[in-house]
Protein backbone atom coordinates (compact mmCIF):
# COMPACT_ATOMS: atom_id res chain seq x y z
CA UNK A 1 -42.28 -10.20 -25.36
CA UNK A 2 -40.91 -10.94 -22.09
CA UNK A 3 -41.33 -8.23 -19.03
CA UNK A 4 -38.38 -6.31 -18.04
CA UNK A 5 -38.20 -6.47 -13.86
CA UNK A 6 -37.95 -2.85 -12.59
CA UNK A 7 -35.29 -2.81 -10.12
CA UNK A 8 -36.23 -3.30 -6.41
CA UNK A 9 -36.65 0.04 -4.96
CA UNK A 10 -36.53 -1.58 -1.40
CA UNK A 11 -33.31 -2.48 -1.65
CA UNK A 12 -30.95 -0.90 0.42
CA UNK A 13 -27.57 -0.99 -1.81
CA UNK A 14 -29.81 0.40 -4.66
CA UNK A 15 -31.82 3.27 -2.85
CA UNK A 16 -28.27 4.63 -1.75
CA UNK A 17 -26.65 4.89 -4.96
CA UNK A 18 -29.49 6.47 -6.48
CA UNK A 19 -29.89 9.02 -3.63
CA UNK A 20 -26.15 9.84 -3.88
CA UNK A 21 -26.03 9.86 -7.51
CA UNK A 22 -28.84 12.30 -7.55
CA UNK A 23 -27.38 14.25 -4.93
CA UNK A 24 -23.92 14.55 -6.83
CA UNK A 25 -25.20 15.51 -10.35
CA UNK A 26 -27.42 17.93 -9.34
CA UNK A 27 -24.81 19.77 -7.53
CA UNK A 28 -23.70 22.97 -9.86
CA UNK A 29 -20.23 23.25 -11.49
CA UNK A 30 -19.79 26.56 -10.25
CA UNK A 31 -21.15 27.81 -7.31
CA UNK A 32 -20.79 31.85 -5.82
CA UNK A 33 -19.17 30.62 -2.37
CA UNK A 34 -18.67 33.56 0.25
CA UNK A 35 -15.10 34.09 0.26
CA UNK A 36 -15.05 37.81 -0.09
CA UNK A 37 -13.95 40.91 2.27
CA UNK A 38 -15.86 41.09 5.33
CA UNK A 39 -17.54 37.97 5.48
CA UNK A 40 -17.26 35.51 7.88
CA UNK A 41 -15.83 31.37 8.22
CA UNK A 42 -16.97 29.38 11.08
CA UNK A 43 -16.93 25.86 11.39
CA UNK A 44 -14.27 23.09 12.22
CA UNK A 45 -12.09 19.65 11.79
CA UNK A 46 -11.62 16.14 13.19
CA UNK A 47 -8.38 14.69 12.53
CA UNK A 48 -6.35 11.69 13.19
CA UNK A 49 -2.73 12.02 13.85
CA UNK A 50 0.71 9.82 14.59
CA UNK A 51 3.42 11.54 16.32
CA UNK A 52 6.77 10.36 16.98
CA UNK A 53 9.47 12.30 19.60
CA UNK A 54 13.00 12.59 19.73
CA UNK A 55 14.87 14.24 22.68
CA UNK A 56 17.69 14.07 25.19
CA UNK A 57 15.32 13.54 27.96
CA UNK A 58 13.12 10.56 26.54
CA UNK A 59 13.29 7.64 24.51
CA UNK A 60 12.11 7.37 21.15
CA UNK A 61 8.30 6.46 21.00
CA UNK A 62 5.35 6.79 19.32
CA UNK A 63 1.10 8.49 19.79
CA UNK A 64 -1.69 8.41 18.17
CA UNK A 65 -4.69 10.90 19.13
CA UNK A 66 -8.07 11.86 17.97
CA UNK A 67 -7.98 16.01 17.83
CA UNK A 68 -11.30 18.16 17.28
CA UNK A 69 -10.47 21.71 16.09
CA UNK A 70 -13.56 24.40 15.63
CA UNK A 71 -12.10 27.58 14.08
CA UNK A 72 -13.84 31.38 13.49
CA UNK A 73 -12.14 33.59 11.64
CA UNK A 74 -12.30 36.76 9.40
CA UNK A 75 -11.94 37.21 5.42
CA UNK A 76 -9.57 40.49 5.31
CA UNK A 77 -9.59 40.17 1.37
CA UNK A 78 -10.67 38.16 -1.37
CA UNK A 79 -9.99 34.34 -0.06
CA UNK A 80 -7.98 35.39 3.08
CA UNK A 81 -9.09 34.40 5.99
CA UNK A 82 -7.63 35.23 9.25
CA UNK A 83 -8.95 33.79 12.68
CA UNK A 84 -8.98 31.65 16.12
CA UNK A 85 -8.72 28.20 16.62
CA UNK A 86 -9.03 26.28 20.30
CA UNK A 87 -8.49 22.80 20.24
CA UNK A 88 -8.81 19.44 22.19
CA UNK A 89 -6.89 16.24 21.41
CA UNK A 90 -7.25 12.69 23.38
CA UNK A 91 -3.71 11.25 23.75
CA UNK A 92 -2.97 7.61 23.53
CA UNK A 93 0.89 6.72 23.76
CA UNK A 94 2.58 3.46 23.89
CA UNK A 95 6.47 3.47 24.40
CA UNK A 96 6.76 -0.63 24.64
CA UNK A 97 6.98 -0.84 28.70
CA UNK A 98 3.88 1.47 29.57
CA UNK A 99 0.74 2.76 28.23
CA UNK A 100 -0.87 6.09 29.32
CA UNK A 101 -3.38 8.36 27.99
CA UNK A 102 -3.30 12.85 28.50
CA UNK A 103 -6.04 15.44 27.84
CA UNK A 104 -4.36 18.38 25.83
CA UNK A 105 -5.83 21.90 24.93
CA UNK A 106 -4.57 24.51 22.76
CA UNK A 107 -5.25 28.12 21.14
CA UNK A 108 -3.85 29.91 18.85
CA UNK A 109 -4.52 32.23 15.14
CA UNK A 110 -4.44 31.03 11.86
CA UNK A 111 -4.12 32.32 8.48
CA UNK A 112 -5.90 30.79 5.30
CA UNK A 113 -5.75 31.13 1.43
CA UNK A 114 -7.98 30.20 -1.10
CA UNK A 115 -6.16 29.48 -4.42
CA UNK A 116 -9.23 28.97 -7.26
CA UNK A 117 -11.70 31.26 -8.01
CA UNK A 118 -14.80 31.54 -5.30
CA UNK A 119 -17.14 30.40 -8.15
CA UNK A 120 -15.68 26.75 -8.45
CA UNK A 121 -17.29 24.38 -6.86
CA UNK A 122 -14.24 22.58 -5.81
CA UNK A 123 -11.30 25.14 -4.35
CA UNK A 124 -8.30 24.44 -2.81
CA UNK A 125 -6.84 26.12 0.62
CA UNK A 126 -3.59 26.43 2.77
CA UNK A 127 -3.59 27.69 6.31
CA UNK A 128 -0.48 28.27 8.50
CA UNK A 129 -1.32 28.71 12.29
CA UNK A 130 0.76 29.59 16.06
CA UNK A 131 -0.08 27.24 18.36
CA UNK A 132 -0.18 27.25 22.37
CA UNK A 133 -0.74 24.03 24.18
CA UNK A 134 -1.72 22.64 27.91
CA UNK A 135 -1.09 18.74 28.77
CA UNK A 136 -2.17 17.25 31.28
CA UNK A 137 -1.97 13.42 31.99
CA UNK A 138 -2.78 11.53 34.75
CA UNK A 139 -0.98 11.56 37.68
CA UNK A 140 1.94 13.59 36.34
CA UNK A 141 1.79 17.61 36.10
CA UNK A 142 0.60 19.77 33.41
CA UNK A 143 3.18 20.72 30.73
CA UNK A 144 3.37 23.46 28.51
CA UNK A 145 4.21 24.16 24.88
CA UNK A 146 3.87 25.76 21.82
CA UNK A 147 5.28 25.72 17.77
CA UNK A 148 3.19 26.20 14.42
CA UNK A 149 1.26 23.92 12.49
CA UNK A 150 0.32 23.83 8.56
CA UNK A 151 -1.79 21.74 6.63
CA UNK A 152 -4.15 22.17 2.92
CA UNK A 153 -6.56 20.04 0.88
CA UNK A 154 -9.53 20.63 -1.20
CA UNK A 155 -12.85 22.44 -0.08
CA UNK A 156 -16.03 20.71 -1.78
CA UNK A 157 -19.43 23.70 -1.45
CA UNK A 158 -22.44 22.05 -1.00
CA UNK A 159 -23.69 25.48 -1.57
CA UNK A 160 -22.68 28.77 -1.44
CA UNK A 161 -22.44 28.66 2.81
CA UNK A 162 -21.62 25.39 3.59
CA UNK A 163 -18.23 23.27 2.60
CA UNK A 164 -17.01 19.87 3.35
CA UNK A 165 -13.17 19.88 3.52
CA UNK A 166 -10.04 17.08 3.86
CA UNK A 167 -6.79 17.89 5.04
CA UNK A 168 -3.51 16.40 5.43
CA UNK A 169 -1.28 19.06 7.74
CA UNK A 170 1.77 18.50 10.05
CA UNK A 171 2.67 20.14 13.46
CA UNK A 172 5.66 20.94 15.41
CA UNK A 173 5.61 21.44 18.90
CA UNK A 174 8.41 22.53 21.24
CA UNK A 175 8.08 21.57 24.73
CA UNK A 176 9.32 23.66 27.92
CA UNK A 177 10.00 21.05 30.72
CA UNK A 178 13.74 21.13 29.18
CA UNK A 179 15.52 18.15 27.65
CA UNK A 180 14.65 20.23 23.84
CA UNK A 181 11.80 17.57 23.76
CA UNK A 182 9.69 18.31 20.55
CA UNK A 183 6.92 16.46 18.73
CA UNK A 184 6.29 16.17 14.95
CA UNK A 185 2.80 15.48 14.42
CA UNK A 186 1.44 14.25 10.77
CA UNK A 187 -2.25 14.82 10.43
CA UNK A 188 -5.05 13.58 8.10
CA UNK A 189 -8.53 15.33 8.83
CA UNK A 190 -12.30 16.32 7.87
CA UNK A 191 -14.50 19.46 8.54
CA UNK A 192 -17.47 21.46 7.64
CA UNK A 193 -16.84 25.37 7.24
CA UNK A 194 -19.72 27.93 7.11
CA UNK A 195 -19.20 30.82 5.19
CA UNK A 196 -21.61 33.70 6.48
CA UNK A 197 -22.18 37.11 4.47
CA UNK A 198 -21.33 40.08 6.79
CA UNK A 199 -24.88 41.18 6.54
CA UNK A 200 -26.65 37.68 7.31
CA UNK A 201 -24.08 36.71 10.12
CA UNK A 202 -26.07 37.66 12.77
């Protein structure tokens, strides 16, 4: 009878997709994820984002930044969530005839929603935030603004603390250096929440 060749542990390609498919099956339906009254959601995003202005006061053109977004916030009830979220983006615009670069900063609450049960595994949010923003690009003075931003996707627990999220959201900001500037900003993100009992949160 010839040998069957046991596969080659070494290899790279192999040991990953074993460790991942263990990692993934042994992962519970149904998990008891902390999304009750009183407890507490701490964590944050990364997204990417393309934004495109219209105004009296500028041309038409186009930025892409990189945005990191940590968040705390509170669960009033069962899956609501209210909280705080600061922000810092890295601006990179390019109108055709110039290229510059701004440092922007912003605060401002947010309210999120849970839609499936807190034992699923997999859930599903919404969150609807005010937003207050500082720019600040080199060479030019800061300018000011602020408008609301929305965005949802699906919430994956590792366990009942810890969740790995993906968003898609959109932002509107109105600026106040006059010419009704405003930005639409389409954004596709990732994050990790933690999701403390009231009790072990300290």
């Amino acid at each position: 009878m010839k040998a069957t060749k046991a596969p080659d542990l070494s290899n790279s390609r192999f040991t990953h997709f074993f460790v991942f498919s263990l990692f993934f099956f042994t992962i519970p339906s149904t998990i008891n994820a902390q999304l009750g009254k009183g407890n507490w959601l701490i964590g944050g995003n990364a997204s990417f984002s393309n934004t495109s202005y219209t105004g009296s006061s500028v041309p038409n053109y186009n930025q892409s930044y990189l945005q990191i977004s940590p968040a705390a916030g509170l669960f009033l009830g069962e899956k609501l969530a209210v909280g705080l979220r600061p922000g810092y983006s890295h601006v990179y615009t390019n109108t055709g005839s110039s290229k510059t670069s701004a440092d922007i900063f912003n605060i401002g609450p947010f309210l999120r929603y849970y839609f499936l049960e807190a034992a699923n595994r997999t859930n599903i949010f919404a969150e609807v935030g005010y937003l207050f923003e500082s720019s600040k690009e080199l060479g030019n003075p800061s300018s000011n603004s602020s408008g609301f931003n929305i965005m949802a996707g699906p919430v994956v627990f590792l366990n009942p603390n810890v969740g790995i999220e993906f968003t898609v959201g959109y932002k509107r900001m109105a600026y106040t250096g006059g010419g009704n500037m405003a930005s639409n900003v389409v954004q596709v993100g990732a994050g990790i929440q933690v999701y403390l009992e009231r009790s072990k949160s300290l």
